[in-house]
PDB file of N, CA and C in Angstrom:
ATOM      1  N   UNK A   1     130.542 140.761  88.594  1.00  0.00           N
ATOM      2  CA  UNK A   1     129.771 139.528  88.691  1.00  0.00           C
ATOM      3  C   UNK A   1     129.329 139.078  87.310  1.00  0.00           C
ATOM      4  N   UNK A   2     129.225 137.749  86.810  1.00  0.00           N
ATOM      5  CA  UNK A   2     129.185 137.418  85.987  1.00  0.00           C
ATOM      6  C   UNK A   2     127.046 137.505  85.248  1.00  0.00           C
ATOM      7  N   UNK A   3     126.992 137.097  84.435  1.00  0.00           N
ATOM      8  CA  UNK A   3     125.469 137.219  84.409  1.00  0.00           C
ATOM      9  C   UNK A   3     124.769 135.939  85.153  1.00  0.00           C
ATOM     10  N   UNK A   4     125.295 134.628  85.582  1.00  0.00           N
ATOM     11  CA  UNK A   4     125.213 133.497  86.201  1.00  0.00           C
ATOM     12  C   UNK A   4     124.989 133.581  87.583  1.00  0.00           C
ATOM     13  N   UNK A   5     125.892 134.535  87.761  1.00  0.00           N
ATOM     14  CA  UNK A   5     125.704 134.443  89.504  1.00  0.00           C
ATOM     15  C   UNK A   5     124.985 134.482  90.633  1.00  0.00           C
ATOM     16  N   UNK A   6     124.787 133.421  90.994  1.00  0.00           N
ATOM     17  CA  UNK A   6     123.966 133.368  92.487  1.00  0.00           C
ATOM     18  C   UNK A   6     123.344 133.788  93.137  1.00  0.00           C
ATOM     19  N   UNK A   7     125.104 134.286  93.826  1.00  0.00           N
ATOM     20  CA  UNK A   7     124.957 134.951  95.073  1.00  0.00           C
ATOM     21  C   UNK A   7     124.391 136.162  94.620  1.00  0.00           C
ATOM     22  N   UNK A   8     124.936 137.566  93.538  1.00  0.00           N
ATOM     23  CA  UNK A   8     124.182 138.310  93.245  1.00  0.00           C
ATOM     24  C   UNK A   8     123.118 138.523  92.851  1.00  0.00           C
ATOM     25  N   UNK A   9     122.225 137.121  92.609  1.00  0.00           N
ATOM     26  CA  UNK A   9     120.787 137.077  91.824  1.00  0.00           C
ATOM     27  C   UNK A   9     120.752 138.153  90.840  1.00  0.00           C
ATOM     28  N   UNK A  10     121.910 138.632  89.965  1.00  0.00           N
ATOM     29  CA  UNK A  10     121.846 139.111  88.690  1.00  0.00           C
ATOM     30  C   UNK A  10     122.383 138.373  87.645  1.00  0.00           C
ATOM     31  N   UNK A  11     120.529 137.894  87.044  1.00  0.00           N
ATOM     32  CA  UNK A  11     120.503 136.757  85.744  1.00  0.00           C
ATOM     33  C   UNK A  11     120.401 137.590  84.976  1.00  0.00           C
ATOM     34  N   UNK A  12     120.635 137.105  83.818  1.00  0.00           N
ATOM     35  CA  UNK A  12     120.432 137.505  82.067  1.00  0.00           C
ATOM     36  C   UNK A  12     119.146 136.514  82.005  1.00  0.00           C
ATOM     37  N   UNK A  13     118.586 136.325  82.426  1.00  0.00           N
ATOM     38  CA  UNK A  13     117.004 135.955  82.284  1.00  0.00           C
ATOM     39  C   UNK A  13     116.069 136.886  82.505  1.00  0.00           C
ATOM     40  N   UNK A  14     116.021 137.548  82.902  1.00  0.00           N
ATOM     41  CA  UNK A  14     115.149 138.922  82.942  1.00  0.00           C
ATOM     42  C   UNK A  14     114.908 139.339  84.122  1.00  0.00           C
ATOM     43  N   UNK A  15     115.799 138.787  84.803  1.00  0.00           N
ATOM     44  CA  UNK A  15     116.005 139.708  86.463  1.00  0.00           C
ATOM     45  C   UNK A  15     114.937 138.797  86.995  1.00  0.00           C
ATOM     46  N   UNK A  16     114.386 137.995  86.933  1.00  0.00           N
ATOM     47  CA  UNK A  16     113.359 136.819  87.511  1.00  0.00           C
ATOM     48  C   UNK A  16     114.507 135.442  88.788  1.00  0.00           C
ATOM     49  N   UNK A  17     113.552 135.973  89.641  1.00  0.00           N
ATOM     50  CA  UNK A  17     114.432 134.870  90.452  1.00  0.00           C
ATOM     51  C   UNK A  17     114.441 133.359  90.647  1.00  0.00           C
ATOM     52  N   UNK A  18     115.309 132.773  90.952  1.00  0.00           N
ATOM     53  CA  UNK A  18     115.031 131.178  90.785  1.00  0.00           C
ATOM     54  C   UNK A  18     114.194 131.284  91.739  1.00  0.00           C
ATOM     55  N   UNK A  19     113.619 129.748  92.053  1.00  0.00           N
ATOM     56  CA  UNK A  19     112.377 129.380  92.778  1.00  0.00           C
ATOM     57  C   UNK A  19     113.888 128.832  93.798  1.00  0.00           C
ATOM     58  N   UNK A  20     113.332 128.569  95.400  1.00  0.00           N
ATOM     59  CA  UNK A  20     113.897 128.365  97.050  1.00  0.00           C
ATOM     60  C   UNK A  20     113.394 126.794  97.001  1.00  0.00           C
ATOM     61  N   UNK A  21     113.758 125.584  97.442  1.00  0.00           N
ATOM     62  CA  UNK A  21     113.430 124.730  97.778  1.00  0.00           C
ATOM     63  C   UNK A  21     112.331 124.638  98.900  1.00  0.00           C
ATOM     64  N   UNK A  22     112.049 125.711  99.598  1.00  0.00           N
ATOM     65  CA  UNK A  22     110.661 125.944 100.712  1.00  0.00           C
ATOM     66  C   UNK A  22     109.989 126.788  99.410  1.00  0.00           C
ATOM     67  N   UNK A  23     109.900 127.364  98.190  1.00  0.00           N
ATOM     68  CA  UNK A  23     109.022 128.067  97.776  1.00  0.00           C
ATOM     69  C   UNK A  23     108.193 126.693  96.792  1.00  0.00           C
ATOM     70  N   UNK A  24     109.175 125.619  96.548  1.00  0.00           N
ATOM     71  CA  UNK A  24     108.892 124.485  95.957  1.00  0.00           C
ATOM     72  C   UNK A  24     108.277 123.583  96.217  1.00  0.00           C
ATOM     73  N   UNK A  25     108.500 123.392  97.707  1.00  0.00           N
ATOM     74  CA  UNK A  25     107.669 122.657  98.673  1.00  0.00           C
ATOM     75  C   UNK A  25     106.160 123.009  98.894  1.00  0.00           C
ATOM     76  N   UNK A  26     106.321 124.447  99.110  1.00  0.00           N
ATOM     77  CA  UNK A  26     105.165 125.340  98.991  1.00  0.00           C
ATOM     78  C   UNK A  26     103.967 124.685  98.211  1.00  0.00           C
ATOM     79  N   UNK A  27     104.633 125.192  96.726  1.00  0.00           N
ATOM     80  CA  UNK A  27     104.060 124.808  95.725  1.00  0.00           C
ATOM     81  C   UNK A  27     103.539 123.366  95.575  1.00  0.00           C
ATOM     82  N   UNK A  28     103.910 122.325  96.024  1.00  0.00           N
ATOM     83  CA  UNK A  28     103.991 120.952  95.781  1.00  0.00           C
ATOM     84  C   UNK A  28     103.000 120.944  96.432  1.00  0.00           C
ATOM     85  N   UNK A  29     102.783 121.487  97.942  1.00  0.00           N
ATOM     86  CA  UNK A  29     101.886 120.748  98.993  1.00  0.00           C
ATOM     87  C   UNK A  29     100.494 121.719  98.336  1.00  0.00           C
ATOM     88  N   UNK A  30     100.557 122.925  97.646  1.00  0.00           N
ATOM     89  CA  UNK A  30      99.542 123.437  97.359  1.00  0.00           C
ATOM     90  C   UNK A  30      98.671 122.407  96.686  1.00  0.00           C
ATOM     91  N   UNK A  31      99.670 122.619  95.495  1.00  0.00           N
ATOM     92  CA  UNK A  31      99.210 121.498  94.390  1.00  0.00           C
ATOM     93  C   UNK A  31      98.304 120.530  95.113  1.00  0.00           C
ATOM     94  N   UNK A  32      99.260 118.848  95.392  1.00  0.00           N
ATOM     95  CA  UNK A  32      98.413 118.040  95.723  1.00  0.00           C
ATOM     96  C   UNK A  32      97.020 118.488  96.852  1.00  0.00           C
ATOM     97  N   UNK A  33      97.018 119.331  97.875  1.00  0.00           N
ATOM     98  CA  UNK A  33      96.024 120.209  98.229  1.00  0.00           C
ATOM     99  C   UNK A  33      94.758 120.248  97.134  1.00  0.00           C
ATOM    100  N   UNK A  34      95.437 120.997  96.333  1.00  0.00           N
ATOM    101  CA  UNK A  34      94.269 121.448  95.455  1.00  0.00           C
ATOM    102  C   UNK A  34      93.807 120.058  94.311  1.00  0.00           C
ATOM    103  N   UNK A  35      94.454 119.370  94.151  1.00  0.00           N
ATOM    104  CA  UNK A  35      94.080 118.091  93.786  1.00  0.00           C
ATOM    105  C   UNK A  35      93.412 116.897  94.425  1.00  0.00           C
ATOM    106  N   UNK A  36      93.518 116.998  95.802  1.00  0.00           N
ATOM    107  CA  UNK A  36      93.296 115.836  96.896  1.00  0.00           C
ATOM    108  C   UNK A  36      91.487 116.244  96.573  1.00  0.00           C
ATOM    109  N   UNK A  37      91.141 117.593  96.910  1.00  0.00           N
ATOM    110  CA  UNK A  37      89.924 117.898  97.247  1.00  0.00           C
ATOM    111  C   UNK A  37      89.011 118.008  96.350  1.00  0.00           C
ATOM    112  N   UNK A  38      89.281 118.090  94.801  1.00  0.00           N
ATOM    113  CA  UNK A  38      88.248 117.945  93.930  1.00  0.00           C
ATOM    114  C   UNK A  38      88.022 116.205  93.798  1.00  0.00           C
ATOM    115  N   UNK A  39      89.514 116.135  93.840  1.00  0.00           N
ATOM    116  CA  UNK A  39      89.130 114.847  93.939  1.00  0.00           C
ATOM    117  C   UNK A  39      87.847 113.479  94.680  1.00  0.00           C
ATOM    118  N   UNK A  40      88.406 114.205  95.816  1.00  0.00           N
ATOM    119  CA  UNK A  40      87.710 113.468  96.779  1.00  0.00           C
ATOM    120  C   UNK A  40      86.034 114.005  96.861  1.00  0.00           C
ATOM    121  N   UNK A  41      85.949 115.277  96.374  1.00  0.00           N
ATOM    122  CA  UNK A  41      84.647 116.018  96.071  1.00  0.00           C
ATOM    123  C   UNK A  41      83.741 114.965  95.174  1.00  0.00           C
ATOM    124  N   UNK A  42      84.034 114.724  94.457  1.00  0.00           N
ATOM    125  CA  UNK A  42      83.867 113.541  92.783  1.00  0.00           C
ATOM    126  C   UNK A  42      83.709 112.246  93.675  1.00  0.00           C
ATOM    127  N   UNK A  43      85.069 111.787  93.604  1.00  0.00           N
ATOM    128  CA  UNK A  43      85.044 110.312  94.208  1.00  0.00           C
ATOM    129  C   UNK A  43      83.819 109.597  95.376  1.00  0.00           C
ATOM    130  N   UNK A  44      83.814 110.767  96.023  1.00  0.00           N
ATOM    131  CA  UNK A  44      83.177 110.251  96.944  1.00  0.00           C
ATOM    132  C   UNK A  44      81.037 110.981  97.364  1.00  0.00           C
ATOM    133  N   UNK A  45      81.423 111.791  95.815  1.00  0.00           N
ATOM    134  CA  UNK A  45      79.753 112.507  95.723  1.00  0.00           C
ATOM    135  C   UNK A  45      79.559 113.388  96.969  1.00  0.00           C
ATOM    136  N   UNK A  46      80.527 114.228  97.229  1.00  0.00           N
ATOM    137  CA  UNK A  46      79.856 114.909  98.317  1.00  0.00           C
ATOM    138  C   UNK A  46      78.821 115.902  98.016  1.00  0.00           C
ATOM    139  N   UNK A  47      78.665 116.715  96.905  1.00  0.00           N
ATOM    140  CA  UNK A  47      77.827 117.403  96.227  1.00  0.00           C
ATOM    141  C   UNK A  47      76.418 116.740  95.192  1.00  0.00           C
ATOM    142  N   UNK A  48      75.744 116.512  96.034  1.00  0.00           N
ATOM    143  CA  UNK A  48      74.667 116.050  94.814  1.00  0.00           C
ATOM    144  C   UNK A  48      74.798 117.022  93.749  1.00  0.00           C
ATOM    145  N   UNK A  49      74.426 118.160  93.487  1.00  0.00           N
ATOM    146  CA  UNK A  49      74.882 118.727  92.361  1.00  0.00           C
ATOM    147  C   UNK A  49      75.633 118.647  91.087  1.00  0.00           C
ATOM    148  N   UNK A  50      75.252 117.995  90.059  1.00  0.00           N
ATOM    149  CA  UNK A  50      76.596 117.762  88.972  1.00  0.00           C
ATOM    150  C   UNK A  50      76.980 119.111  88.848  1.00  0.00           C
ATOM    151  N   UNK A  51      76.288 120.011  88.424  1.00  0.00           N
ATOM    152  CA  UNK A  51      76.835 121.528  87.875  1.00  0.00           C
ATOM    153  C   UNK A  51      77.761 122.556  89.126  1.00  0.00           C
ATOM    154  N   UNK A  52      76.977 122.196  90.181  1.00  0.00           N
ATOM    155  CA  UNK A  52      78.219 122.532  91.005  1.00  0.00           C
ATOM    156  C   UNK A  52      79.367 122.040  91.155  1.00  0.00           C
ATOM    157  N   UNK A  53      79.512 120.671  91.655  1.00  0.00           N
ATOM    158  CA  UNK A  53      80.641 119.941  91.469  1.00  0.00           C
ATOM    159  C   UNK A  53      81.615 120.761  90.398  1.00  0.00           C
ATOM    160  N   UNK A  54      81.350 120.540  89.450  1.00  0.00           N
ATOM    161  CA  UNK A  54      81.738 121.312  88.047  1.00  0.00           C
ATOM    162  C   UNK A  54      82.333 122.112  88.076  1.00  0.00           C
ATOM    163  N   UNK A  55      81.540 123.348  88.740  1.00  0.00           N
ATOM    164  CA  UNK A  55      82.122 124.620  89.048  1.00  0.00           C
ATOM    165  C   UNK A  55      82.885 124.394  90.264  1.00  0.00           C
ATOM    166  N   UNK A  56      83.068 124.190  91.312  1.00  0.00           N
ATOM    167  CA  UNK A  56      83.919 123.599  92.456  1.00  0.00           C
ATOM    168  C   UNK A  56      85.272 123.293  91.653  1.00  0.00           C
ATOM    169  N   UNK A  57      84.811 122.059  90.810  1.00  0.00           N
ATOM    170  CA  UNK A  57      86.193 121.731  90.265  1.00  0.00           C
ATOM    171  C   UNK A  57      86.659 122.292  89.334  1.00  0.00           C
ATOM    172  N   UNK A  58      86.255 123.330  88.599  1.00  0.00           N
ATOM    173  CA  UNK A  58      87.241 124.463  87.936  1.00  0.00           C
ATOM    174  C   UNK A  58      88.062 125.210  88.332  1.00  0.00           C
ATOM    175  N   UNK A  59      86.778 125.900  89.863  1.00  0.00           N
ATOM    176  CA  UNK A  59      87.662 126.820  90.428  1.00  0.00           C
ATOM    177  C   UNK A  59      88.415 126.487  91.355  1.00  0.00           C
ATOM    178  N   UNK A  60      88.570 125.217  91.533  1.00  0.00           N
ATOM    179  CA  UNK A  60      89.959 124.955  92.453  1.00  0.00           C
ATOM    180  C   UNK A  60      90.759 124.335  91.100  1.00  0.00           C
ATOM    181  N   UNK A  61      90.496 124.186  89.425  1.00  0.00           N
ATOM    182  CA  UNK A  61      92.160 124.321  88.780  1.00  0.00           C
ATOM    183  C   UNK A  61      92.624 125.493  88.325  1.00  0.00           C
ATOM    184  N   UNK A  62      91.036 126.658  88.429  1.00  0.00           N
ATOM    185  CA  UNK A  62      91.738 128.010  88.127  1.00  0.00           C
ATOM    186  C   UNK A  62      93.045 128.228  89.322  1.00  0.00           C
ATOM    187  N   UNK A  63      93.020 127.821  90.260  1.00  0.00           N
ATOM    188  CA  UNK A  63      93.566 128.556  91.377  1.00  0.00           C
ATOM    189  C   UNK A  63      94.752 127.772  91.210  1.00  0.00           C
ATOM    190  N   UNK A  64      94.937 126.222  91.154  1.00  0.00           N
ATOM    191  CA  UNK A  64      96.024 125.505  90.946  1.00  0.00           C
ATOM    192  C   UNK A  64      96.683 125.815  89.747  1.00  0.00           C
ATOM    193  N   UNK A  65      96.059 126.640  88.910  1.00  0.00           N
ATOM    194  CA  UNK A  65      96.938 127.303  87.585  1.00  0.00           C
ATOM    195  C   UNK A  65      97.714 128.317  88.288  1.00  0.00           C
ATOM    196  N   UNK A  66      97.180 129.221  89.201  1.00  0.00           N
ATOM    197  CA  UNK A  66      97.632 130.455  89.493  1.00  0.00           C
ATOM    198  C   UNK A  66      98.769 129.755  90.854  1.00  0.00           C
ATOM    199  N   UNK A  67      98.607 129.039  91.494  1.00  0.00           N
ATOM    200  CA  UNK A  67      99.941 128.671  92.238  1.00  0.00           C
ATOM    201  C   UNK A  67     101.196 128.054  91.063  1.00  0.00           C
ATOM    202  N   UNK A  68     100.733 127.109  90.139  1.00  0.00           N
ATOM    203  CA  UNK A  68     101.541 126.817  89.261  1.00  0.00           C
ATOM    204  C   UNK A  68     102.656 128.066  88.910  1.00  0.00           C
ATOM    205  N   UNK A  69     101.762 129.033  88.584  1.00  0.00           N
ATOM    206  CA  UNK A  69     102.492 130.364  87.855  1.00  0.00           C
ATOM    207  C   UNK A  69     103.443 130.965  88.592  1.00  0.00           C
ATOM    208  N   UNK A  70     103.103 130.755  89.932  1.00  0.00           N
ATOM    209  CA  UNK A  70     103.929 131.647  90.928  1.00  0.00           C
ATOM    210  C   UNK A  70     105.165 130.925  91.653  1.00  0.00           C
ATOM    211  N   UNK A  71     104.751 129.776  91.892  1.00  0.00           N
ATOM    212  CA  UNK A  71     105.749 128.869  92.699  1.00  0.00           C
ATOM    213  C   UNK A  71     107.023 128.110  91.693  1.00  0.00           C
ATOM    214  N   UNK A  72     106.091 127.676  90.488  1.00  0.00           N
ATOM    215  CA  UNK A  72     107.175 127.032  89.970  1.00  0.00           C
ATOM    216  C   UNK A  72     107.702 127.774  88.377  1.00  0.00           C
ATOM    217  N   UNK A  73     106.711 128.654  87.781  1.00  0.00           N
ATOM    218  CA  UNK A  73     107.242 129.317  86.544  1.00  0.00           C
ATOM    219  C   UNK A  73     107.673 131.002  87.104  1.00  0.00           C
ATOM    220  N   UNK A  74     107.495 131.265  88.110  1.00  0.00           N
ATOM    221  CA  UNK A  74     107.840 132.434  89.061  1.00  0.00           C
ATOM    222  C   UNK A  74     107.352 133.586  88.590  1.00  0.00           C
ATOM    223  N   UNK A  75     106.157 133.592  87.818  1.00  0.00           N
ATOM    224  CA  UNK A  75     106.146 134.563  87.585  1.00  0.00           C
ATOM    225  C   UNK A  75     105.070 135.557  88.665  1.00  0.00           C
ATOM    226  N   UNK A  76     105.246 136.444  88.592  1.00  0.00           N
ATOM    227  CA  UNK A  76     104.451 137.451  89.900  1.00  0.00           C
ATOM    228  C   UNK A  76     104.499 138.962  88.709  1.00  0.00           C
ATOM    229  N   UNK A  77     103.425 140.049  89.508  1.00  0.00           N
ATOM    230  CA  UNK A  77     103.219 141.114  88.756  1.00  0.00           C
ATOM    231  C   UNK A  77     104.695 141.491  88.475  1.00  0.00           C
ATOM    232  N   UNK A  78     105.451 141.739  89.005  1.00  0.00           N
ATOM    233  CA  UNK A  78     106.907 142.596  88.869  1.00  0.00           C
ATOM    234  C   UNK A  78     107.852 141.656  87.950  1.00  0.00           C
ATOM    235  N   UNK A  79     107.390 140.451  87.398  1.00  0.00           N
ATOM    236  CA  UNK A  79     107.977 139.793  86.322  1.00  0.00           C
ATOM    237  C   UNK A  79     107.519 140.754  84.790  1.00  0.00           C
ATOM    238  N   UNK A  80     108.342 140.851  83.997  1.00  0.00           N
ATOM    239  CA  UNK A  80     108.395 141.461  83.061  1.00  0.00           C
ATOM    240  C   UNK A  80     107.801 140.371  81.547  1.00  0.00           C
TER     241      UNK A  80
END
């Protein structure tokens, strides 16, 4: 098998697998998910709180960093 191949999922990229068109989708619907709701958190003042808000909306882009990483740059612990 060549280092290209597919079907064997043995890349010369570092043994990392491509991303599935359902692992992409995944990712997509996470995303806007995790975007719809800070959003709408803000937009629409559901939190009197500024400093919460704040924190709300970090930790839903910490988390949209960490789907980023997995769905579309693939990386997971067993990536090298």
């Amino acid at each position: 098998m060549s280092a290209h191949d597919h079907a064997g999922h043995d890349h010369a990229h570092g043994g990392a697998a491509h991303g599935s068109l359902r692992g992409y989708l995944i990712g997509f619907f996470l995303s806007v998910i995790l975007t719809a709701i800070p959003f709408w958190l803000v937009m629409d003042g559901v939190i009197d709180n500024k400093q919460a808000t704040a924190v709300i909306v970090m930790a839903f882009a910490v988390v949209q960093i960490i789907v980023h990483m997995i769905f579309f740059l693939h990386m997971n612990p067993a990536s090298e």
